[in-house]
Protein backbone atom coordinates (compact mmCIF):
# COMPACT_ATOMS: atom_id res chain seq x y z
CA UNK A 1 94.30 143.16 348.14
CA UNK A 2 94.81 144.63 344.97
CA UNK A 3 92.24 147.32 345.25
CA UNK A 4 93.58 150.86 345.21
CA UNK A 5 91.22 153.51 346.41
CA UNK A 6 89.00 153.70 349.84
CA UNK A 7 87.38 150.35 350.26
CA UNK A 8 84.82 148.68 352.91
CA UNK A 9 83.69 145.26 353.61
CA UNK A 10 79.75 145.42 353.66
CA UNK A 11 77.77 142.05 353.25
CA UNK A 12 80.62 140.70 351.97
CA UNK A 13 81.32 142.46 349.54
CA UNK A 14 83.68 145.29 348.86
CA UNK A 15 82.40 148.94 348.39
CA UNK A 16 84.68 151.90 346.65
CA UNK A 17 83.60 155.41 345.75
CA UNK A 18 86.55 156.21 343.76
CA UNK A 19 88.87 154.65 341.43
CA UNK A 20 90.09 151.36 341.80
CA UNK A 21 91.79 148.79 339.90
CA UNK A 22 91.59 144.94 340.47
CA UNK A 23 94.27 142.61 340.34
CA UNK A 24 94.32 138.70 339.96
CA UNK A 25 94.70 138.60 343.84
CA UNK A 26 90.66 140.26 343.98
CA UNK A 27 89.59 137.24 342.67
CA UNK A 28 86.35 135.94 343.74
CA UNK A 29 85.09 139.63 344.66
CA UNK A 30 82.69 142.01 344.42
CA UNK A 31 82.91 145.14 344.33
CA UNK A 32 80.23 147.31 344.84
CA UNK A 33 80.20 151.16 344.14
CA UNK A 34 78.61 153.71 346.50
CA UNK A 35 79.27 157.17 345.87
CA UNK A 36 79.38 159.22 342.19
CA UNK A 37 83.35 159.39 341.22
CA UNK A 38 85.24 160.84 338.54
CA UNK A 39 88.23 158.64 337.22
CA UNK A 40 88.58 155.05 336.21
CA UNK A 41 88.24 151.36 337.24
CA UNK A 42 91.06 149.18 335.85
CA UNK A 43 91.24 145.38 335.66
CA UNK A 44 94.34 143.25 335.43
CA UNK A 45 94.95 140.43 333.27
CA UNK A 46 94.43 137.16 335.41
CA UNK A 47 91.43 138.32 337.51
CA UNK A 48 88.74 135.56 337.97
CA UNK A 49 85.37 135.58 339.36
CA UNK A 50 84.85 139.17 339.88
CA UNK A 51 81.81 141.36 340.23
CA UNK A 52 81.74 145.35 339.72
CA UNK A 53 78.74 146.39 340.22
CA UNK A 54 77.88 150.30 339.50
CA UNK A 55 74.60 150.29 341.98
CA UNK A 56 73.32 153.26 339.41
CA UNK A 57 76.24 155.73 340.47
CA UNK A 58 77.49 157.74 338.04
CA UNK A 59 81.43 157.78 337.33
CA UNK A 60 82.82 160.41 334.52
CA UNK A 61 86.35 161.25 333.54
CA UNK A 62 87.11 157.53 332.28
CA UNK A 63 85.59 154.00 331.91
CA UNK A 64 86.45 150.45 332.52
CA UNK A 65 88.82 149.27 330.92
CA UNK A 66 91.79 146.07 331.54
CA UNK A 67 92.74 142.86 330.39
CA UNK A 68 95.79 142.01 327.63
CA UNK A 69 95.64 139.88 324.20
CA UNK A 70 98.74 138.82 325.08
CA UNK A 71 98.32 138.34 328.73
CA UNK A 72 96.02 135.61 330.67
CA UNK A 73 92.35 136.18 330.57
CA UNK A 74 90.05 137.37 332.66
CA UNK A 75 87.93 134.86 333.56
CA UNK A 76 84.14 135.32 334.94
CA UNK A 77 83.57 138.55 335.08
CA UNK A 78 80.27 140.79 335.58
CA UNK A 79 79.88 144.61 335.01
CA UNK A 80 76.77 145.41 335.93
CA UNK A 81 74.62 148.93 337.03
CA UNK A 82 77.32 151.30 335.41
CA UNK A 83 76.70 154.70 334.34
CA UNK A 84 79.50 156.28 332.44
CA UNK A 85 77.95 158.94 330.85
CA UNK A 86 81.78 159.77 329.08
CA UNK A 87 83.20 156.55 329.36
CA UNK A 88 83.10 153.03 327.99
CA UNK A 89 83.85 149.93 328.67
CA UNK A 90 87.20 148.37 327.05
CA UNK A 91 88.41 144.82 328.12
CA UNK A 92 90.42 142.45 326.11
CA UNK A 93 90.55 138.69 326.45
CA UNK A 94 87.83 138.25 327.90
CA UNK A 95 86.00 134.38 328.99
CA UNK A 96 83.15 133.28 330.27
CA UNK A 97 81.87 137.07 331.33
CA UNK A 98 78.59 138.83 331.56
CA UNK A 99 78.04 142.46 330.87
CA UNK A 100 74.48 143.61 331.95
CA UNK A 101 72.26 146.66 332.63
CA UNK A 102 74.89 149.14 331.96
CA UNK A 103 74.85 152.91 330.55
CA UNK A 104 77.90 153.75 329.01
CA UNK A 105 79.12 155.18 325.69
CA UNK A 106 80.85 152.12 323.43
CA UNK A 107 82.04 148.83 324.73
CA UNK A 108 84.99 147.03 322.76
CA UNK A 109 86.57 143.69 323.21
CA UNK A 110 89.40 142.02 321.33
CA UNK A 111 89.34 138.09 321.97
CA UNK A 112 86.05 136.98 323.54
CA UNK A 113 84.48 134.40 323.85
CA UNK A 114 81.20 133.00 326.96
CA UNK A 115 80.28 136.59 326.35
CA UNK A 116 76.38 137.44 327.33
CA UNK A 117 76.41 141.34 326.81
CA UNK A 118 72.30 141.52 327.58
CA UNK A 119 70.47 145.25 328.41
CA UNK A 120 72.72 147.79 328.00
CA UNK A 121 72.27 151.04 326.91
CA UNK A 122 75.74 152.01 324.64
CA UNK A 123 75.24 155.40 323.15
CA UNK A 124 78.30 154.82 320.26
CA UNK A 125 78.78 151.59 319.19
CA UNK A 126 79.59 148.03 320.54
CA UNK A 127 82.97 146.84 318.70
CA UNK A 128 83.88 142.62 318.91
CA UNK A 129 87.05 141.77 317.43
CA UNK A 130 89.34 138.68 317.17
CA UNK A 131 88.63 135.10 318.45
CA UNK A 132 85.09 135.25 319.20
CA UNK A 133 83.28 132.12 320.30
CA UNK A 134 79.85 131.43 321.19
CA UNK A 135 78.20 134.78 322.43
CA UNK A 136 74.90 136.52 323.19
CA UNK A 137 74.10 140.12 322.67
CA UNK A 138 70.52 140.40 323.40
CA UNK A 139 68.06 143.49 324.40
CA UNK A 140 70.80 146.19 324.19
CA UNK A 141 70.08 149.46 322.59
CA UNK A 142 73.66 150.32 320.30
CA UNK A 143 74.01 153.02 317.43
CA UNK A 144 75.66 150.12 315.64
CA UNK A 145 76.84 146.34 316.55
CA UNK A 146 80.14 145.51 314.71
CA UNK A 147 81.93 142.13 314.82
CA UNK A 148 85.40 141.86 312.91
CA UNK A 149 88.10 138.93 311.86
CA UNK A 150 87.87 135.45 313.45
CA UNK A 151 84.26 133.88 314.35
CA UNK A 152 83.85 130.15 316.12
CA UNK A 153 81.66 127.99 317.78
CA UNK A 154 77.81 129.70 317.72
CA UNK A 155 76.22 133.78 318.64
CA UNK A 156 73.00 134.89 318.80
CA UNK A 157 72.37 138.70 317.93
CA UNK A 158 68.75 139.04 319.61
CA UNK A 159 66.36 141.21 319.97
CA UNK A 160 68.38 144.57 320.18
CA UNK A 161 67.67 148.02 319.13
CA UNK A 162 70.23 149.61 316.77
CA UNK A 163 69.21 153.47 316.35
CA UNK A 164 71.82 153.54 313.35
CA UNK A 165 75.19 155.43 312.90
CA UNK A 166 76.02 158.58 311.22
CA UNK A 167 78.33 156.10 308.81
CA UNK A 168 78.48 152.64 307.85
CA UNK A 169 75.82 150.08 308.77
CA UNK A 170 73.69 149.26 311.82
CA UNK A 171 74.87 145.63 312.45
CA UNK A 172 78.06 144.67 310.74
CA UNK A 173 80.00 141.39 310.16
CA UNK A 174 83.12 141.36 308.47
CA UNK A 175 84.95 137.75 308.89
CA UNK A 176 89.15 137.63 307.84
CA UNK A 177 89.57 133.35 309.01
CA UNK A 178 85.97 131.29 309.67
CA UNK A 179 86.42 128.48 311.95
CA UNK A 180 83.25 126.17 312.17
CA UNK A 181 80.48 128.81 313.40
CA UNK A 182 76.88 129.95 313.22
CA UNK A 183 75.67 133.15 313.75
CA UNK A 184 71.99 134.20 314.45
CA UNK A 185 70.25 137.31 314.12
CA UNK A 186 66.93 137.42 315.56
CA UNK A 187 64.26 139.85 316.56
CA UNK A 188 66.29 143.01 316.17
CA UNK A 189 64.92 146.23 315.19
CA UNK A 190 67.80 148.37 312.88
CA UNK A 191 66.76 151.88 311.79
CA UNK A 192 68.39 154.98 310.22
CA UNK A 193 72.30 153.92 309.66
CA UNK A 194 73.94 155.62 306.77
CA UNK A 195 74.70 152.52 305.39
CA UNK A 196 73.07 149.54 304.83
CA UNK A 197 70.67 148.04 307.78
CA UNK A 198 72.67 144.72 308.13
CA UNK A 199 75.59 143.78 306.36
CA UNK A 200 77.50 140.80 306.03
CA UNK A 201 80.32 140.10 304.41
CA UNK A 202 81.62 136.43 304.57
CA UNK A 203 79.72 135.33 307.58
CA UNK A 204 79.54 132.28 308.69
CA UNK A 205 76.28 130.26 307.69
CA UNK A 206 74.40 133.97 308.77
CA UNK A 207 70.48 133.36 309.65
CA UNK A 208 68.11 135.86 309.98
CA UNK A 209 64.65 135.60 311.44
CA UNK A 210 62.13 138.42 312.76
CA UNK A 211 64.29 141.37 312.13
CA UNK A 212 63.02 144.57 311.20
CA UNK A 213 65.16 146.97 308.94
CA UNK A 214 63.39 150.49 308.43
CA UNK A 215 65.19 153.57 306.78
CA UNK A 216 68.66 152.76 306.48
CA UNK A 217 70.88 154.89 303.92
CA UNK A 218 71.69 151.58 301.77
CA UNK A 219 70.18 147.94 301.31
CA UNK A 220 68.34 146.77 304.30
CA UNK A 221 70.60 143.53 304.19
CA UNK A 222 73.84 143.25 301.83
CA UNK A 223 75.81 140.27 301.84
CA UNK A 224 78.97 139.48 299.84
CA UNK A 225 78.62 135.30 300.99
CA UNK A 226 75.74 133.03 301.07
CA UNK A 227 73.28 133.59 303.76
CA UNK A 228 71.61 130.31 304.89
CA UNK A 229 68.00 131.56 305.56
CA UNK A 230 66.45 134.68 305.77
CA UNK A 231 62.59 133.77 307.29
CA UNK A 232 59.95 136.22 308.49
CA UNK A 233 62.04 139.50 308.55
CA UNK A 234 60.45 142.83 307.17
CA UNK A 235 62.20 145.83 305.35
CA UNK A 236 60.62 148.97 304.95
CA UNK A 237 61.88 152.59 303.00
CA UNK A 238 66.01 151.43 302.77
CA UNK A 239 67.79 153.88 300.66
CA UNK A 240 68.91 150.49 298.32
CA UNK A 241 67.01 147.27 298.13
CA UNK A 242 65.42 145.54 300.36
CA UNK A 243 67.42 142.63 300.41
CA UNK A 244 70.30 142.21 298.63
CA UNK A 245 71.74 139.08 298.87
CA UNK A 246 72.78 135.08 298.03
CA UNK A 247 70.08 133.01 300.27
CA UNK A 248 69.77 129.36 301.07
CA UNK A 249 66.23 129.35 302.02
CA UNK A 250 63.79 132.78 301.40
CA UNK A 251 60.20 132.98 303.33
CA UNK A 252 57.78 135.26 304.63
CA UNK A 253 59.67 138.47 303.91
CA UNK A 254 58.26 141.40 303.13
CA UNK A 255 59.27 144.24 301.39
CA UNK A 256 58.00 147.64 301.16
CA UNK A 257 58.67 151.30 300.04
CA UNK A 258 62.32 151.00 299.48
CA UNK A 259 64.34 152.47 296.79
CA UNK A 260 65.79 149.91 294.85
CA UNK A 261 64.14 146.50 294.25
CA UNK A 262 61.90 144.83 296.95
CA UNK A 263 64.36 141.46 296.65
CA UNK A 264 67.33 141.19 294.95
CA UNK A 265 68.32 137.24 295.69
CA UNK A 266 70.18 134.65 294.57
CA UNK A 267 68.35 131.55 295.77
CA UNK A 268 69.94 128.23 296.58
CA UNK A 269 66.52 126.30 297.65
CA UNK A 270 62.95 127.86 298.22
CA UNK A 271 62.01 132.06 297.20
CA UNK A 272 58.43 131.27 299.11
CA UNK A 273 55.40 133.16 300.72
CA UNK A 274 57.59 136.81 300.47
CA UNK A 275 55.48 139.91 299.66
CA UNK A 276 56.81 143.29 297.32
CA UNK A 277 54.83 146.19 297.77
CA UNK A 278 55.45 149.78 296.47
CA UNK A 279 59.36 149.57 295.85
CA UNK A 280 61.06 152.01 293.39
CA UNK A 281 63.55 149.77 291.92
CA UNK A 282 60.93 146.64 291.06
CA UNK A 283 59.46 143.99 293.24
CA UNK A 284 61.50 140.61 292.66
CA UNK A 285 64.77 139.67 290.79
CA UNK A 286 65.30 136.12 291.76
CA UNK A 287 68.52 134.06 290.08
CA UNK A 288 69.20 130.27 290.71
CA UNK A 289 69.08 127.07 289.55
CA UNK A 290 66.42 125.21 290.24
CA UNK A 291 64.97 126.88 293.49
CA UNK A 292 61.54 126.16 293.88
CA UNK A 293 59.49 130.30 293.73
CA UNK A 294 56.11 129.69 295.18
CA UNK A 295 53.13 132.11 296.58
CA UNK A 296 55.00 135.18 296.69
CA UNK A 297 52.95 138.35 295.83
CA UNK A 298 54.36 141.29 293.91
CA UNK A 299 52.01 144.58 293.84
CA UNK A 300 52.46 148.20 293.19
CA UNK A 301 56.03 148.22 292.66
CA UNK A 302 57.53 151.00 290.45
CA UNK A 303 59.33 148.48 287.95
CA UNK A 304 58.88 145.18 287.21
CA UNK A 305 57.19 142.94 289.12
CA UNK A 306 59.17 139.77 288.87
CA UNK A 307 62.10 139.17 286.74
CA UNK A 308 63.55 135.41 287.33
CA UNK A 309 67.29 134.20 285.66
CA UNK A 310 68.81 131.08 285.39
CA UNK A 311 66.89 127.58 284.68
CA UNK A 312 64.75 125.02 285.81
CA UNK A 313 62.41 127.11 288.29
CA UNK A 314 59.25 126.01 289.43
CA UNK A 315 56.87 128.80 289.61
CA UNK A 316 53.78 128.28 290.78
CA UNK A 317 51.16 130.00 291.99
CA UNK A 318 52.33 133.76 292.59
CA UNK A 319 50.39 137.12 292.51
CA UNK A 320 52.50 139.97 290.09
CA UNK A 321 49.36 142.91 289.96
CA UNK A 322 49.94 146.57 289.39
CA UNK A 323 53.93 146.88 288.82
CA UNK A 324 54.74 150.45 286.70
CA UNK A 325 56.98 147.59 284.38
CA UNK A 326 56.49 144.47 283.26
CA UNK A 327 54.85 141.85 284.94
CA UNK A 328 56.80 139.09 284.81
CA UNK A 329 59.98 138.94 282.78
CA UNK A 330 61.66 135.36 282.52
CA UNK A 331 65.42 135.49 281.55
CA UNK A 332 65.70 131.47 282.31
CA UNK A 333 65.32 128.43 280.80
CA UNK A 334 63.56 125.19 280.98
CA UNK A 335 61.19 126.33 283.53
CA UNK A 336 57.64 125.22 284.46
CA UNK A 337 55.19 128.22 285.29
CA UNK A 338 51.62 127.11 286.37
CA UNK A 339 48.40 128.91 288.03
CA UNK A 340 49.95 132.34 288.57
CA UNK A 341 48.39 135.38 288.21
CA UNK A 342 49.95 138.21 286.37
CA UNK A 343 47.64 141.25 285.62
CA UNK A 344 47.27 145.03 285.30
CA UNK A 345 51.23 145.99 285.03
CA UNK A 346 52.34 148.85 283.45
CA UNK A 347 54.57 147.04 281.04
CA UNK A 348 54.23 143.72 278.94
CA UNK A 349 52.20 141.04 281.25
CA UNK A 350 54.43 138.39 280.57
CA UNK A 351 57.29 138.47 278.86
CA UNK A 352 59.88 134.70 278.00
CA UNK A 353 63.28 135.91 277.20
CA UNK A 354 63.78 131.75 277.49
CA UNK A 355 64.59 128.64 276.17
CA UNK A 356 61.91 125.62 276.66
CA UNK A 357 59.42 126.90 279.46
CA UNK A 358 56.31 125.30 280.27
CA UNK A 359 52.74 127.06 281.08
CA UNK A 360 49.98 125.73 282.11
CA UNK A 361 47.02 127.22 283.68
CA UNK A 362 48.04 130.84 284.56
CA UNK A 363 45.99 133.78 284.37
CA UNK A 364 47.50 136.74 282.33
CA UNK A 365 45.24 139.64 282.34
């Protein structure tokens, strides 16, 4: 055995109360902690099939930590039941692994990739870099989720509660190479990071759906690439805009109380169903070619209510009421407007900065 420490065979599995460290010939154990420990459990490159599990003992003066990028991986492992209330959890090259119900201080990874990292508690920040291929990070609670350099194959970012970091942004993706990948942020609840709420920066075909992004120090999402949908997500008092971003496909997003514009977006497809409400910076600046700007509502936001720029929208049917600037302001071309209502801004009602728009049938009041 490669175990080092006092060990006993109980149910078939193998207990310790003190530090350990597991080599390749421990695969296909588990290890099972029984007694509060200070020091450190180490894992060797190679291992396969192993379980530590913490069983809600406490172990301070260290962390878990193993594994080389330039050694073989570790294959199948679970960390489960930790508490390192001064430690965290550091393995590289990582495959096929599962890290679950664990209280510890950061976790970090450089190559991973089968990784389901699913209710933890991580008081700094979780840290993913290098080679990462289809993982799941789902119900943890993180000051901040940061991913970094080479994404493939498909992850899903679910559900999770980022409290925010004193600097930089709650959930961060910044990609150096993209192979073929997806990434999916859903249901996660980001609050108070010093930077912006979400922010991507050449992520792979990003989509975001459910989120909600409350009092973060910058936008609540920034993106340097094209996002492929952002659907259903609300953003409430950011210290920037609410969304600031290129988007495939914008719907059912709402915006309010943030200090910049509601929605700053470039649109490839459809701006539809999203709702501005009481933003400093202006409800809506929408830019594209041709996207299709439908039922969106923009009300009591400090400056303009809609500004559009580019050509050949069809805008139909939205609600601009009570902005402190103009209502709408149309910086495009060869655009047909019909059965919108624009009325009681500030400013001018409606004002064409354009070239060959249409109107027909909208109420300006």
């Amino acid at each position: 055995m490669g175990l080092v420490g006092t060990a006993s065979a109980a149910d078939g599995a193998v207990e310790f109360g003190e530090p350990i460290t597991v080599t390749p010939d421990d695969s296909g154990t588990t290890f099972v902690q029984t007694a509060d420990f200070d020091g450190r459990v180490r894992i060797r490159p190679g291992v396969e099939d192993v379980t530590i599990d913490g069983n809600g003992y406490t172990t301070t003066g260290g962390g878990v930590g193993g594994g080389s990028y330039d050694g073989p991986s570790i294959v199948n492992l679970t960390l489960q039941n930790l508490h390192l209330p001064d430690g965290s959890i550091g393995i590289d090259d990582l495959a096929g692994s599962v890290v679950r119900n664990n209280v510890i201080q950061g976790f970090n990874s450089e190559s991973v990739g089968g990784l389901r990292a699913v209710d933890n508690t991580i008081a700094g920040g979780l840290q993913i870099f290098e080679n990462q291929a289809d993982n799941v990070f789902a119900r943890n609670v993180a000051a901040t989720m940061q991913f970094y350099d080479d994404l493939m194959g498909s992850h899903r970012i679910s559900n999770n509660f980022v409290t925010g970091p004193a600097r930089g942004a709650g959930i961060s993706v910044g990609v150096t190479n993209v192979f073929d990948g997806r990434v999916r942020f859903v249901d996660n609840y980001v609050a108070n990071a010093d930077g912006a709420g979400i922010d991507l920066e050449d992520a792979p075909t990003p989509t975001l759906s459910g989120n909600v992004i409350v009092g973060n120090g910058s936008h609540g999402l920034s993106s340097s690439g094209d996002v492929a949908s952002v659907s259903g997500n609300t953003f409430v008092g950011n210290g920037g805009d609410g969304v600031n971003a290129s988007v495939g496909t914008f719907t059912k997003n709402a915006a309010v109380s943030n200090d910049g514009v509601g929605f700053d977006v470039g649109v490839d497809r459809d701006c539809l169903r999203n709702v501005a409400v009481s933003n400093g910076g202006g409800g809506f600046r929408v830019a594209s070619t041709g996207a299709k700007v439908k039922f969106n509502r923009a009300t009591g936001n400090d400056g303009d209510g809609v500004v559009l720029a580019g050509s050949s929208f069809p805008f139909r049917k939205n609600n601009i009421n009570g902005n402190g600037g103009d209502g709408l302001v149309i910086n495009a071309d060869d655009s047909g407007l019909s059965r919108n209502r624009i009325c009681g801004n500030d400013g001018e009602q409606l004002v064409d900065d354009g070239d060959e728009n249409l109107f027909a049938n909208n109420l300006v009041c």
